[in-house]
Every structure is written in structure tokens, then in C-alpha cells.
C-alpha atoms as a PDB file:
ATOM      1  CA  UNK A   1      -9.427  17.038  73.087  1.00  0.00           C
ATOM      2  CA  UNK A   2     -11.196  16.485  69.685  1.00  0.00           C
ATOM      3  CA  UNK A   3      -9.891  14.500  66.494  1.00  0.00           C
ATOM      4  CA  UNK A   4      -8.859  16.601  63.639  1.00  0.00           C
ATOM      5  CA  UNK A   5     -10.510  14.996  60.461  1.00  0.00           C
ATOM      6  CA  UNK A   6      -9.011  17.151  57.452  1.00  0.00           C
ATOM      7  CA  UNK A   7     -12.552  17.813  56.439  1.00  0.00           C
ATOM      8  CA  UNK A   8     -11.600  21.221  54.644  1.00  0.00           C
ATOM      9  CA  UNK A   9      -8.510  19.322  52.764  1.00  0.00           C
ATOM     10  CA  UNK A  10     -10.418  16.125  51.870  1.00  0.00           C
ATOM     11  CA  UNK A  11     -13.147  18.131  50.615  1.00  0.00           C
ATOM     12  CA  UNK A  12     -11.278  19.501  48.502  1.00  0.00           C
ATOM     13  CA  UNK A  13      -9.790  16.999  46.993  1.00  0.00           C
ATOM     14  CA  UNK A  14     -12.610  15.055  46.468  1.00  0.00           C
ATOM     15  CA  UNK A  15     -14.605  18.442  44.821  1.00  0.00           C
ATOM     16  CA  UNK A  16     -10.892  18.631  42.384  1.00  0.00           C
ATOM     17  CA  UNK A  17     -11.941  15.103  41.139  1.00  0.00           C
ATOM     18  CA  UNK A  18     -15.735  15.105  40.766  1.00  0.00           C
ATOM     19  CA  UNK A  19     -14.885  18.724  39.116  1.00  0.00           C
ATOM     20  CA  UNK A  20     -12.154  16.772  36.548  1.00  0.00           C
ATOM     21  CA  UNK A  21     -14.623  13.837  36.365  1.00  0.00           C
ATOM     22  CA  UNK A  22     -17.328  16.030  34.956  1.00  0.00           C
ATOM     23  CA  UNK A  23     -18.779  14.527  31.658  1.00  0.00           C
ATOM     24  CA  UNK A  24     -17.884  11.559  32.320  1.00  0.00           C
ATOM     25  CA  UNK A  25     -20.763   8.798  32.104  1.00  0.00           C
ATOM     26  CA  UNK A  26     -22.826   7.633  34.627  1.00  0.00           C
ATOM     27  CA  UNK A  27     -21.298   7.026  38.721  1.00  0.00           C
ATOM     28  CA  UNK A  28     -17.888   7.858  37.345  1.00  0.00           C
ATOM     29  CA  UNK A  29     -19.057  11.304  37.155  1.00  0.00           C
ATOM     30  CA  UNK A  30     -20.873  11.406  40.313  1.00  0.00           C
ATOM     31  CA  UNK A  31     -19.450   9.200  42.891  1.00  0.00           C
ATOM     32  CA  UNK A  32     -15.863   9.390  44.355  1.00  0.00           C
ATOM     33  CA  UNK A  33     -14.018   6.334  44.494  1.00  0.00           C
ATOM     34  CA  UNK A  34     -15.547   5.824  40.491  1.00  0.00           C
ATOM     35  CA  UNK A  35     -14.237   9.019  39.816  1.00  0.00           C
ATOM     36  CA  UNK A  36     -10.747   8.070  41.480  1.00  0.00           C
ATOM     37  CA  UNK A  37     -10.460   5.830  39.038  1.00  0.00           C
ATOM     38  CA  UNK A  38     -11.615   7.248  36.120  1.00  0.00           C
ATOM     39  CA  UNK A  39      -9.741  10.543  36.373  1.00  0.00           C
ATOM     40  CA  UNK A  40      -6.400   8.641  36.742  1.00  0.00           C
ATOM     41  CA  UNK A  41      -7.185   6.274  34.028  1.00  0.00           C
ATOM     42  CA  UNK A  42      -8.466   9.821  31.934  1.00  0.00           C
ATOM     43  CA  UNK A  43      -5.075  11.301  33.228  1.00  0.00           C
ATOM     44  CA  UNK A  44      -2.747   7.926  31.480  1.00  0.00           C
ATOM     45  CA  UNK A  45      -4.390   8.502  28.295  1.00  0.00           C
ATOM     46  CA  UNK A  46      -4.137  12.207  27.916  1.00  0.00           C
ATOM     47  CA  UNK A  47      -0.237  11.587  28.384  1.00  0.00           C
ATOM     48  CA  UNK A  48      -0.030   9.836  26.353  1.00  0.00           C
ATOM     49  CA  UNK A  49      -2.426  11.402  23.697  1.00  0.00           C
ATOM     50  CA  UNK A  50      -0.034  13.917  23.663  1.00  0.00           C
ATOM     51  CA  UNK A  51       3.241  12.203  22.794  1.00  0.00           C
ATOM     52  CA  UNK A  52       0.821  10.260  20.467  1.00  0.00           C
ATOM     53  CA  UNK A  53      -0.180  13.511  18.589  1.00  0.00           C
ATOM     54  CA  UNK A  54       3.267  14.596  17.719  1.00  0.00           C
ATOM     55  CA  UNK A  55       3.830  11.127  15.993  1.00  0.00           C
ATOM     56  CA  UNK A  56       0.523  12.011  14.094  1.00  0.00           C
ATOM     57  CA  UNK A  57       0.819  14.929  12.887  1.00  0.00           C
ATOM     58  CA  UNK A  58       5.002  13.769  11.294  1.00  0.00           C
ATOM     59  CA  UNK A  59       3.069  11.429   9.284  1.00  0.00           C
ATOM     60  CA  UNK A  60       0.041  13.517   8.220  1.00  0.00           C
ATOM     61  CA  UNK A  61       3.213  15.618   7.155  1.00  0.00           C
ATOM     62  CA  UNK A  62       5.275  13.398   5.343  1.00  0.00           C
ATOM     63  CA  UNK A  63       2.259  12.076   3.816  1.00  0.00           C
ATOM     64  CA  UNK A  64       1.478  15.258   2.563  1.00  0.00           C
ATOM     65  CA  UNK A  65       4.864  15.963   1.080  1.00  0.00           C
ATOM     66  CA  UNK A  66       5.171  12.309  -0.866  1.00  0.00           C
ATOM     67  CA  UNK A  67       1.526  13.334  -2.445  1.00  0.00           C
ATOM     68  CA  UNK A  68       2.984  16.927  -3.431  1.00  0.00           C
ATOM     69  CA  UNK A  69       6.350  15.086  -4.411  1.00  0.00           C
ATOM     70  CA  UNK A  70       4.359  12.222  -6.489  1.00  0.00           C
ATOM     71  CA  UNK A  71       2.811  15.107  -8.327  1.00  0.00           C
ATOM     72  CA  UNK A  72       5.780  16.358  -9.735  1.00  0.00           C
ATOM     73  CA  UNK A  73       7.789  13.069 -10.599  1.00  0.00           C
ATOM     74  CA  UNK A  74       9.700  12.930  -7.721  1.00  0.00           C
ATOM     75  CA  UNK A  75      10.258  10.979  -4.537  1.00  0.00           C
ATOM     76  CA  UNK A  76       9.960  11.785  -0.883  1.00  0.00           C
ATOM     77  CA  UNK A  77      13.268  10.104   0.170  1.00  0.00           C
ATOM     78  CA  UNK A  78      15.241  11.812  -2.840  1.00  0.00           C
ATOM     79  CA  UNK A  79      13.522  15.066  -1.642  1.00  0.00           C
ATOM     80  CA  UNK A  80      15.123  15.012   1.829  1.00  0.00           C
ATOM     81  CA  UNK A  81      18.554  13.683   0.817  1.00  0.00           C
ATOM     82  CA  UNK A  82      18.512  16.548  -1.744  1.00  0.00           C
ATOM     83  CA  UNK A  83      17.683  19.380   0.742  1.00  0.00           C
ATOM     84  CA  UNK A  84      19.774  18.098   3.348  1.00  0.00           C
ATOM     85  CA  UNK A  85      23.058  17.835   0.318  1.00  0.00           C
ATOM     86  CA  UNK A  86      21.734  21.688  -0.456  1.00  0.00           C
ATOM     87  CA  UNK A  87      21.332  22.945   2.729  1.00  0.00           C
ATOM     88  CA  UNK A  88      18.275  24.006   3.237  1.00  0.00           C
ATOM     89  CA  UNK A  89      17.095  23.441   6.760  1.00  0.00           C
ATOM     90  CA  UNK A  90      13.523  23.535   6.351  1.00  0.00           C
ATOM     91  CA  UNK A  91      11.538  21.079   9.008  1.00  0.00           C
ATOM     92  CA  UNK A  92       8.465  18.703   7.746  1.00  0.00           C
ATOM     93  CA  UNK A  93       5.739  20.640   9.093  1.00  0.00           C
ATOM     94  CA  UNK A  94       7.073  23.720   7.048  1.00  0.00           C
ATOM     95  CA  UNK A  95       7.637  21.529   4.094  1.00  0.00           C
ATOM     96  CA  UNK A  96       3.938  20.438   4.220  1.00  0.00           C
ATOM     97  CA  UNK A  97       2.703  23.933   4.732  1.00  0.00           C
ATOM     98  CA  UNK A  98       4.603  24.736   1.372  1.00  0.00           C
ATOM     99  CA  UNK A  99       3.286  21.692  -0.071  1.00  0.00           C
ATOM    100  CA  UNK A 100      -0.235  22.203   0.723  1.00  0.00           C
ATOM    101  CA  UNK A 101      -0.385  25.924  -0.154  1.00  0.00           C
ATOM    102  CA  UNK A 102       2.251  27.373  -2.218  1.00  0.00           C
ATOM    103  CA  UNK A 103       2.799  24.864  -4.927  1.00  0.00           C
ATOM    104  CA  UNK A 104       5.260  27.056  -6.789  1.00  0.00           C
ATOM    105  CA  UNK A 105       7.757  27.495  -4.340  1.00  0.00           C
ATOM    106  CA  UNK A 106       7.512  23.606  -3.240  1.00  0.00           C
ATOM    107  CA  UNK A 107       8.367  23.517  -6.934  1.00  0.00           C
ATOM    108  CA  UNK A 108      11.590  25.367  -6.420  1.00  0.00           C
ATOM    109  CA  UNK A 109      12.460  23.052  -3.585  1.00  0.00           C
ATOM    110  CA  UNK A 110      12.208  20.086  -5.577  1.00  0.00           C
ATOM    111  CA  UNK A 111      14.203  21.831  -8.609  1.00  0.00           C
ATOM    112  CA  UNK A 112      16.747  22.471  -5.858  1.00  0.00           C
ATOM    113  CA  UNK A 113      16.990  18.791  -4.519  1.00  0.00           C
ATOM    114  CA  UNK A 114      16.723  17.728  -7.759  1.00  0.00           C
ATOM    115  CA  UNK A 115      19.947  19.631  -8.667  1.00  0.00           C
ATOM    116  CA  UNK A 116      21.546  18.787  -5.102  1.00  0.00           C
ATOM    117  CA  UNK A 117      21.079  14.882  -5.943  1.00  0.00           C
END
């Protein structure tokens, strides 16, 4: 009676991380039990690269809102409390949006926190 030896499976696997390991630079590229190690160390920093990236891009957005607010003699924190007192349920990222390309209607929304305060 012959051993089995999981060739097909462990082949497999072991193509799956060489084929995820690709680009990477030098033997963790090329060898396995580098790779191993690389791909799961690649794997803990794309996780958290993406809860990273949504904390990012809130900031580029409120950033870009203060500027737009600064512009116009106002403040970011007075914006907010005014929308939210007027109702208007309009997120950050559309705020910025408005911010960064229509001007006049960011205008509006000030005039209508401004009147909300």
C-alpha cells in the first residue's frame, strides 16, 4: 500500500502563494516559506489599509470643507451644527464634492446654517 502525499493539494497551495507573492523583492517572491511570510504579513497590512483609507479620506473631506468654509467667513463646526438644526442630511463626502466643485450652492448651504444657527 503506498503513502498518499497531497501532492496535487500542496501544490496548489504553494503555486496560490508564490502567485500572491509576485512582485515582491528578492526570495520572498520566489521561495516558499519567504513567501509564507510575506504574503501574510502583505495580507495584515492590506486590512488594515483599508479601514485606514476610510479614516483618510473623512479628513481629506473635512479638510476640504473648513478651506471652502474659511473662504466665506465661516466655521466648519458652526457649519455642521447649522445643517444638522436645518435638517439637511447631507454626508461629508457630498459636502466636499459641493465644496470642491459647485461653489454656489456650498454657498447656499452656508446661508442656510448660517440662518439655522
Amino acid at each position: 500500500m503506498s503513502r498518499t502525499t497531497c501532492s496535487v493539494a500542496s501544490r496548489k497551495r504553494r503555486k496560490r502563494v508564490l502567485e500572491q507573492a509576485k512582485g515582491f523583492r528578492g526570495n520572498r517572491s520566489k521561495l516558499i516559506r519567504m513567501a509564507y511570510g510575506a504574503v501574510d504579513h502583505a495580507m495584515a497590512n492590506a486590512y488594515i489599509g483599508r479601514k485606514r483609507k476610510k479614516r483618510l479620506y473623512r479628513s481629506l473631506w473635512t479638510v476640504r470643507i473648513n478651506a471652502a468654509c474659511r473662504a466665506a467667513d465661516f466655521k466648519y463646526s458652526w457649519l455642521i451644527d447649522g445643517l444638522n438644526k436645518a435638517g439637511v442630511e447631507l454626508d461629508r463626502k457630498q459636502l466636499a464634492e459641493l465644496a470642491v466643485n459647485e461653489p454656489d450652492a456650498f454657498a447656499q448651504l452656508i446661508e442656510k446654517a448660517r440662518a439655522a444657527r
